[in-house]
Protein backbone atom coordinates (compact mmCIF):
# COMPACT_ATOMS: atom_id res chain seq x y z
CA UNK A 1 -16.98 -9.82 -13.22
CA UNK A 2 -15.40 -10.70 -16.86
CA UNK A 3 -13.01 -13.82 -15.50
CA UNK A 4 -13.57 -17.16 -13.36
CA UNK A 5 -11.80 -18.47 -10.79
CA UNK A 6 -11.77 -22.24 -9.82
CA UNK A 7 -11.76 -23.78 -6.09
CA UNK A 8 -11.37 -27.56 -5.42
CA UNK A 9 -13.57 -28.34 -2.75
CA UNK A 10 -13.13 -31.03 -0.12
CA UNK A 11 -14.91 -34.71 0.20
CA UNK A 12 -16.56 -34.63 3.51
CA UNK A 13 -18.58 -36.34 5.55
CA UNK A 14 -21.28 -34.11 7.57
CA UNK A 15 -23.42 -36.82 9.97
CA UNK A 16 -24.35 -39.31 7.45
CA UNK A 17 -24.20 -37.02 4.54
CA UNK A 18 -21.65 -37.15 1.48
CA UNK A 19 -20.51 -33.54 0.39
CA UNK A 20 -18.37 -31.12 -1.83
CA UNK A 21 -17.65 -28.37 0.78
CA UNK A 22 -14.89 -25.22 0.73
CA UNK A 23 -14.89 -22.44 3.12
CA UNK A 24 -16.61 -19.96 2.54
CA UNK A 25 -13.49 -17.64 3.10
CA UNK A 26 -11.36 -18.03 -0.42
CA UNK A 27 -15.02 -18.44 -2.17
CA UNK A 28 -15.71 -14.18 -0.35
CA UNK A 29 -12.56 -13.57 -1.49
CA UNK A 30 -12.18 -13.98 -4.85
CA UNK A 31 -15.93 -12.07 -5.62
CA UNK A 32 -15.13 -9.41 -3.42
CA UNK A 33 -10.92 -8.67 -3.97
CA UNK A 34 -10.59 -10.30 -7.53
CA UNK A 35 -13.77 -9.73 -9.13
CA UNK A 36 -14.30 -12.99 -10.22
CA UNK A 37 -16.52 -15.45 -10.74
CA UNK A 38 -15.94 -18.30 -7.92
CA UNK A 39 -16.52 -21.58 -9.55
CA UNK A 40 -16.47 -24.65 -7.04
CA UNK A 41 -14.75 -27.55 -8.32
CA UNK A 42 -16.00 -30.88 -6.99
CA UNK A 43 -13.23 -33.86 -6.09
CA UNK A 44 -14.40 -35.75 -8.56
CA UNK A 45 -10.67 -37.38 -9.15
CA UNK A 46 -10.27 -38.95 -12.68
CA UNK A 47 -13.66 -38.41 -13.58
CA UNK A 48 -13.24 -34.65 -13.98
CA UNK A 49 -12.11 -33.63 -17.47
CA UNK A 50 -9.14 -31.37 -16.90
CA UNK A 51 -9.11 -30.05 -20.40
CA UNK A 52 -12.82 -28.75 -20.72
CA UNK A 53 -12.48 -27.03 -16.76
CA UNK A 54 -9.25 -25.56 -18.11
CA UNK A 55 -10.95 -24.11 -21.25
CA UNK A 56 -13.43 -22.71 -18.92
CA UNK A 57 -11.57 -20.79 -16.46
CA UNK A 58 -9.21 -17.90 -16.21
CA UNK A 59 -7.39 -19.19 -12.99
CA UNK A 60 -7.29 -21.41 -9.95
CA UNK A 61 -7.04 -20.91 -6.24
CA UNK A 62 -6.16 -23.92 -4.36
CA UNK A 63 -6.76 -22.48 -0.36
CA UNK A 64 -6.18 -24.52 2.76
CA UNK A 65 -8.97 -27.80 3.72
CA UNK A 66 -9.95 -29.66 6.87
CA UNK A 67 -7.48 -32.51 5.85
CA UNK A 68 -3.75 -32.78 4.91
CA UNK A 69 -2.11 -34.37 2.08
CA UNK A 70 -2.22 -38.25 1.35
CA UNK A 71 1.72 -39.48 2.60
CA UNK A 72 0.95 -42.02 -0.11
CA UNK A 73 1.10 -39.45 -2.48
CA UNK A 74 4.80 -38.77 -2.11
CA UNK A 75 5.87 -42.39 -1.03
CA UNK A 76 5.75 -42.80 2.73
CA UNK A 77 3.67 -44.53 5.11
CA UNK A 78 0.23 -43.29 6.87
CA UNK A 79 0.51 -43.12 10.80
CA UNK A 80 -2.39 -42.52 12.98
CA UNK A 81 -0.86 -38.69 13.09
CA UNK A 82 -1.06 -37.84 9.49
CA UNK A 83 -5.12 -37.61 9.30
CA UNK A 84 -6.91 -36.12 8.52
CA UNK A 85 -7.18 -37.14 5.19
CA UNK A 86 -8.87 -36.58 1.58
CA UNK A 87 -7.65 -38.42 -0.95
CA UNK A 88 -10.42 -37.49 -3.49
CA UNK A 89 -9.59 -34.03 -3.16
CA UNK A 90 -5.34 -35.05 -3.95
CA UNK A 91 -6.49 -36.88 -6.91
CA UNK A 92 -7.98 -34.32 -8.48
CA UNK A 93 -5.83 -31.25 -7.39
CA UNK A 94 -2.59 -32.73 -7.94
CA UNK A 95 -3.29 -33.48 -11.59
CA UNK A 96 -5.34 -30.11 -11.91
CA UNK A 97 -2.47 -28.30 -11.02
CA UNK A 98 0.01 -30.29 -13.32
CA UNK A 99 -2.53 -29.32 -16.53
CA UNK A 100 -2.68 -25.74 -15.19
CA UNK A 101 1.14 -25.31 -15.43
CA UNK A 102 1.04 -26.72 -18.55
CA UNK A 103 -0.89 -24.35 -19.97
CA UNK A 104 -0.05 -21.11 -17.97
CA UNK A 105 -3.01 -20.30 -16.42
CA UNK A 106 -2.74 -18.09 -13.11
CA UNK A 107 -2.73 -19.92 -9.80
CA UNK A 108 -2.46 -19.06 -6.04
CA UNK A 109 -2.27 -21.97 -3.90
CA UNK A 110 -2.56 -21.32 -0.11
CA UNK A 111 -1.77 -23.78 2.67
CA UNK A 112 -2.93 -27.29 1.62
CA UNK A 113 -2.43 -25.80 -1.53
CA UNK A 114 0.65 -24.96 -1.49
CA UNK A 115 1.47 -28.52 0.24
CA UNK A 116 -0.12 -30.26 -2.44
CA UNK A 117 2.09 -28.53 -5.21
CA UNK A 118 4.88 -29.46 -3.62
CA UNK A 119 3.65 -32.62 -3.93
CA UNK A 120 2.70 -32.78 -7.18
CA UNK A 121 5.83 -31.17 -8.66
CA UNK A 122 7.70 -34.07 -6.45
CA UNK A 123 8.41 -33.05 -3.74
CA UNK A 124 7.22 -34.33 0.13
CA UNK A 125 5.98 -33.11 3.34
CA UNK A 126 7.30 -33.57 7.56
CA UNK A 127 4.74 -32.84 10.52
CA UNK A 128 6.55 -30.18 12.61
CA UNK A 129 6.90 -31.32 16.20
CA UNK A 130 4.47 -31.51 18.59
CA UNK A 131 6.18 -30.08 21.79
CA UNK A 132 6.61 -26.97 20.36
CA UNK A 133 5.45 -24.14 22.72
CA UNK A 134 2.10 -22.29 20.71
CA UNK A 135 3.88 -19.35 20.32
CA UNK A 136 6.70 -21.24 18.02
CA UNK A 137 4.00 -23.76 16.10
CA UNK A 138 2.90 -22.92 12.63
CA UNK A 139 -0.03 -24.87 13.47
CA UNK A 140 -3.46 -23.56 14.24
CA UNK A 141 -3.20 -21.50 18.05
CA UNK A 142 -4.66 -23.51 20.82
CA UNK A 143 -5.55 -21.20 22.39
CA UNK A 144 -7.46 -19.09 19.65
CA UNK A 145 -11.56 -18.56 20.35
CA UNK A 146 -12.20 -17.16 17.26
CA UNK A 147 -11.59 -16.71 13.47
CA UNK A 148 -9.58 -13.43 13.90
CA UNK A 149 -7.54 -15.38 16.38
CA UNK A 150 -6.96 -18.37 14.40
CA UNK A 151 -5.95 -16.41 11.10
CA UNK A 152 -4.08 -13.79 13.55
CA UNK A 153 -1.17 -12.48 12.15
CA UNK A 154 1.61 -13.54 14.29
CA UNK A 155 5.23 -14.72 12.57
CA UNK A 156 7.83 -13.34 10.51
CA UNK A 157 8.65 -14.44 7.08
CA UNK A 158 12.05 -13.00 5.11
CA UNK A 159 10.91 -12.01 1.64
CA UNK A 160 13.86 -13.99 -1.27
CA UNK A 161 14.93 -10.45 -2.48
CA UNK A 162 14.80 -10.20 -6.40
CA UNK A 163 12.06 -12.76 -6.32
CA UNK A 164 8.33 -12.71 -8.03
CA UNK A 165 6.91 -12.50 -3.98
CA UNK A 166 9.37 -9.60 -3.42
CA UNK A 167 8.38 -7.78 -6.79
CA UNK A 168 4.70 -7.95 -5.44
CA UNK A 169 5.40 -6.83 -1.77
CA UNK A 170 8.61 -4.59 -2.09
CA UNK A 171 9.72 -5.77 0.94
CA UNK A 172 12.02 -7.97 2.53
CA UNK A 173 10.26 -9.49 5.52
CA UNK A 174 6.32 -8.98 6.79
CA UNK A 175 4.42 -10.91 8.82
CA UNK A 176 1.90 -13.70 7.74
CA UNK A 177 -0.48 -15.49 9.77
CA UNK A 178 -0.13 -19.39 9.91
CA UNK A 179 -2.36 -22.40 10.59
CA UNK A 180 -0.64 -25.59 8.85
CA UNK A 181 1.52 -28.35 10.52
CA UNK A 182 2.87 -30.14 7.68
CA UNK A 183 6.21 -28.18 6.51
CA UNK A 184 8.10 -28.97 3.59
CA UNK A 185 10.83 -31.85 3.83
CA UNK A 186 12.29 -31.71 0.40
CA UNK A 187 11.46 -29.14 -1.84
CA UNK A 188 10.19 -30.04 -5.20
CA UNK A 189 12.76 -29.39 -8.20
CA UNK A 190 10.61 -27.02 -10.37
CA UNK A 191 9.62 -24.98 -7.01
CA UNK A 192 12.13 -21.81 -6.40
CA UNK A 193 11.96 -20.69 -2.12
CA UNK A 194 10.11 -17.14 -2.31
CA UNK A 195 10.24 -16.61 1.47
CA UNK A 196 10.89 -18.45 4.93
CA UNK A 197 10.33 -18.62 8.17
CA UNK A 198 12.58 -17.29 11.16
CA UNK A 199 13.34 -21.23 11.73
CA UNK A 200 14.03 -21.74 8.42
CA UNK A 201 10.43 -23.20 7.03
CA UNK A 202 9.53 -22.84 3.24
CA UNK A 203 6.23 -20.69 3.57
CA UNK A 204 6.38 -19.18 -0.01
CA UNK A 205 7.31 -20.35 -3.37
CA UNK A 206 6.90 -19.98 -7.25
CA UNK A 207 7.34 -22.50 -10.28
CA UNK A 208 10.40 -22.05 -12.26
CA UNK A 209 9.73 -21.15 -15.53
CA UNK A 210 6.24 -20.80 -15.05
CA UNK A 211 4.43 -19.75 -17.94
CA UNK A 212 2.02 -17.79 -16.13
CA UNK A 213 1.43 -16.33 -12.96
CA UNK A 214 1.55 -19.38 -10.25
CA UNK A 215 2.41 -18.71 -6.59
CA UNK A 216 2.43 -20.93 -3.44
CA UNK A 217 2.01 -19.76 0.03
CA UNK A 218 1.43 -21.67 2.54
CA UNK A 219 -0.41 -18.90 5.03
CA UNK A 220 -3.73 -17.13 4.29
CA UNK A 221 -3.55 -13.87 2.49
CA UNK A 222 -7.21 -14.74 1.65
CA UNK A 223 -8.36 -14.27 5.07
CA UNK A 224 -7.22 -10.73 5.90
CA UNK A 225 -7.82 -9.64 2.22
CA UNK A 226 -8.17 -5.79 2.59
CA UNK A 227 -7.32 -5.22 5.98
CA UNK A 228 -3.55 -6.53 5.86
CA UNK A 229 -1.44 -4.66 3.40
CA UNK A 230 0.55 -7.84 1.98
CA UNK A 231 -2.22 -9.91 1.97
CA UNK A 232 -4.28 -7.62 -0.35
CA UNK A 233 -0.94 -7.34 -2.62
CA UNK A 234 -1.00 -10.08 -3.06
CA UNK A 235 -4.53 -11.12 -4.55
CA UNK A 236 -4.07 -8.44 -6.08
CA UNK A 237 -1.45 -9.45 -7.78
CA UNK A 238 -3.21 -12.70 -8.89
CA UNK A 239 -6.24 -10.94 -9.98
CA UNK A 240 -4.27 -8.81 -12.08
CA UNK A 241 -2.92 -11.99 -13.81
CA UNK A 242 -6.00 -13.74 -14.07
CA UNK A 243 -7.99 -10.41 -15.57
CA UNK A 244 -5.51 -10.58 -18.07
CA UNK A 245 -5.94 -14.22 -18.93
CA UNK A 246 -9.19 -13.62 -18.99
CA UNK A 247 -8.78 -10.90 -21.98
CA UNK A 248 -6.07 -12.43 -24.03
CA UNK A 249 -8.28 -15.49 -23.94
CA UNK A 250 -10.87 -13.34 -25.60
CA UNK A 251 -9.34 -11.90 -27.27
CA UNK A 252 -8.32 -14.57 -28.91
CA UNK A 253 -11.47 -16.04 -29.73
CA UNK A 254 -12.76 -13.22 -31.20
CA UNK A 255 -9.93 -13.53 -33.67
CA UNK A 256 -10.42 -16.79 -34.99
């Protein structure tokens, strides 16, 4: 393992404990599929220096949370249905991932993650409705009992053909499991639609003119990892960019 990954972690409370916590999914993932170093990233806000992370890492995966996105945080009002909430964790990812564009280094960003870049790239978020049958929710099944059920694979999404998701998949449509129920309501400027759902839902997208590798998804690749065909193309994909960060950073040091 020559390159490092970064992972924000969430604020949370456990009983009457304060703590940084993340799944322990993307942490699996990115040791086992990328071969990287997983570094957890605490939500430490403005008190994190973005600059000396940045130098110290050769990408960042932003994966889903136990919270959504602060309304606050792209100008409307907080109902009692928005919560959960984390704002620590949005004010230090949505800056993160501003410096990360900046300078080019690779990023995935799955569910919350890909919410929160359409946030900080300005655009905003809608709740889908709530008297949806399961079957037609993106949100997390009902009815699911355990893991495999939650992360099941179980809706379409059309591939934008000619785009950077359709390079990496070489297909058109494949199916993608889903567990978010904030979708986006106006797409963010920079952000270019990668793929969509049969209803019409933004579930993938890229930054125009990024200068490195930087894809948003908004379902879970990171969960089926080798056992789903798309899902492992596409870490793939992003380890492949962050490996070669990784060297050219190196490489680079070693010349001066």
């Amino acid at each position: 393992m020559d390159a490092c990954i970064a992972i924000p972690c969430d604020l949370q409370k456990v009983g009457d404990q304060t703590r940084y916590t993340v799944d322990t999914i993307p942490v699996d993932t990115v040791a086992r599929v990328a071969r990287a170093v997983p570094f957890l990233l605490p939500a430490l806000g403005d008190r994190l220096d973005l600059e000396l992370l940045l130098n110290r890492v050769d990408g960042l995966l932003i994966p889903g949370g136990l919270t959504n996105v602060h309304p606050g945080t792209y100008g409307r009002a907080t109902t009692e249905r928005d919560g959960p909430l984390d704002p620590a964790r949005d004010m230090t990812t949505l800056p993160l991932m501003e410096a990360a564009l900046a300078r080019g280094l690779p990023m995935l960003m799955t569910c919350r993650g890909f919410q929160e870049l359409n946030v900080a790239l300005g655009g905003s978020l809608k709740r889908e409705p709530e008297d949806l049958p399961e079957e037609k929710k993106h949100g997390t099944p009902e009815s699911a009992k355990t893991e495999d059920e939650r992360y099941r694979i179980r809706h379409g999404l059309n591939v934008k053909p000619g785009g950077k998701l359709h390079s990496i998949l070489g297909k058109g449509r494949i199916d993608v499991n889903s567990l978010h129920s904030q979708l986006v309501d106006r797409l963010a400027p920079s952000l270019l639609a990668e793929g969509t759902a049969d209803d019409g839902s933004i579930e993938a997208v890229t930054v125009r003119g990024a200068k490195g590798f930087a894809l948003g998804v908004v379902f879970h690749p990171e969960y089926w990892g080798e056992r789903d065909e798309p899902s492992f193309m596409i870490l793939r994909a992003f380890a492949a960019a962050v490996h070669d960060y990784a060297g050219r950073k190196s490489f680079a040091s070693a010349a001066e």
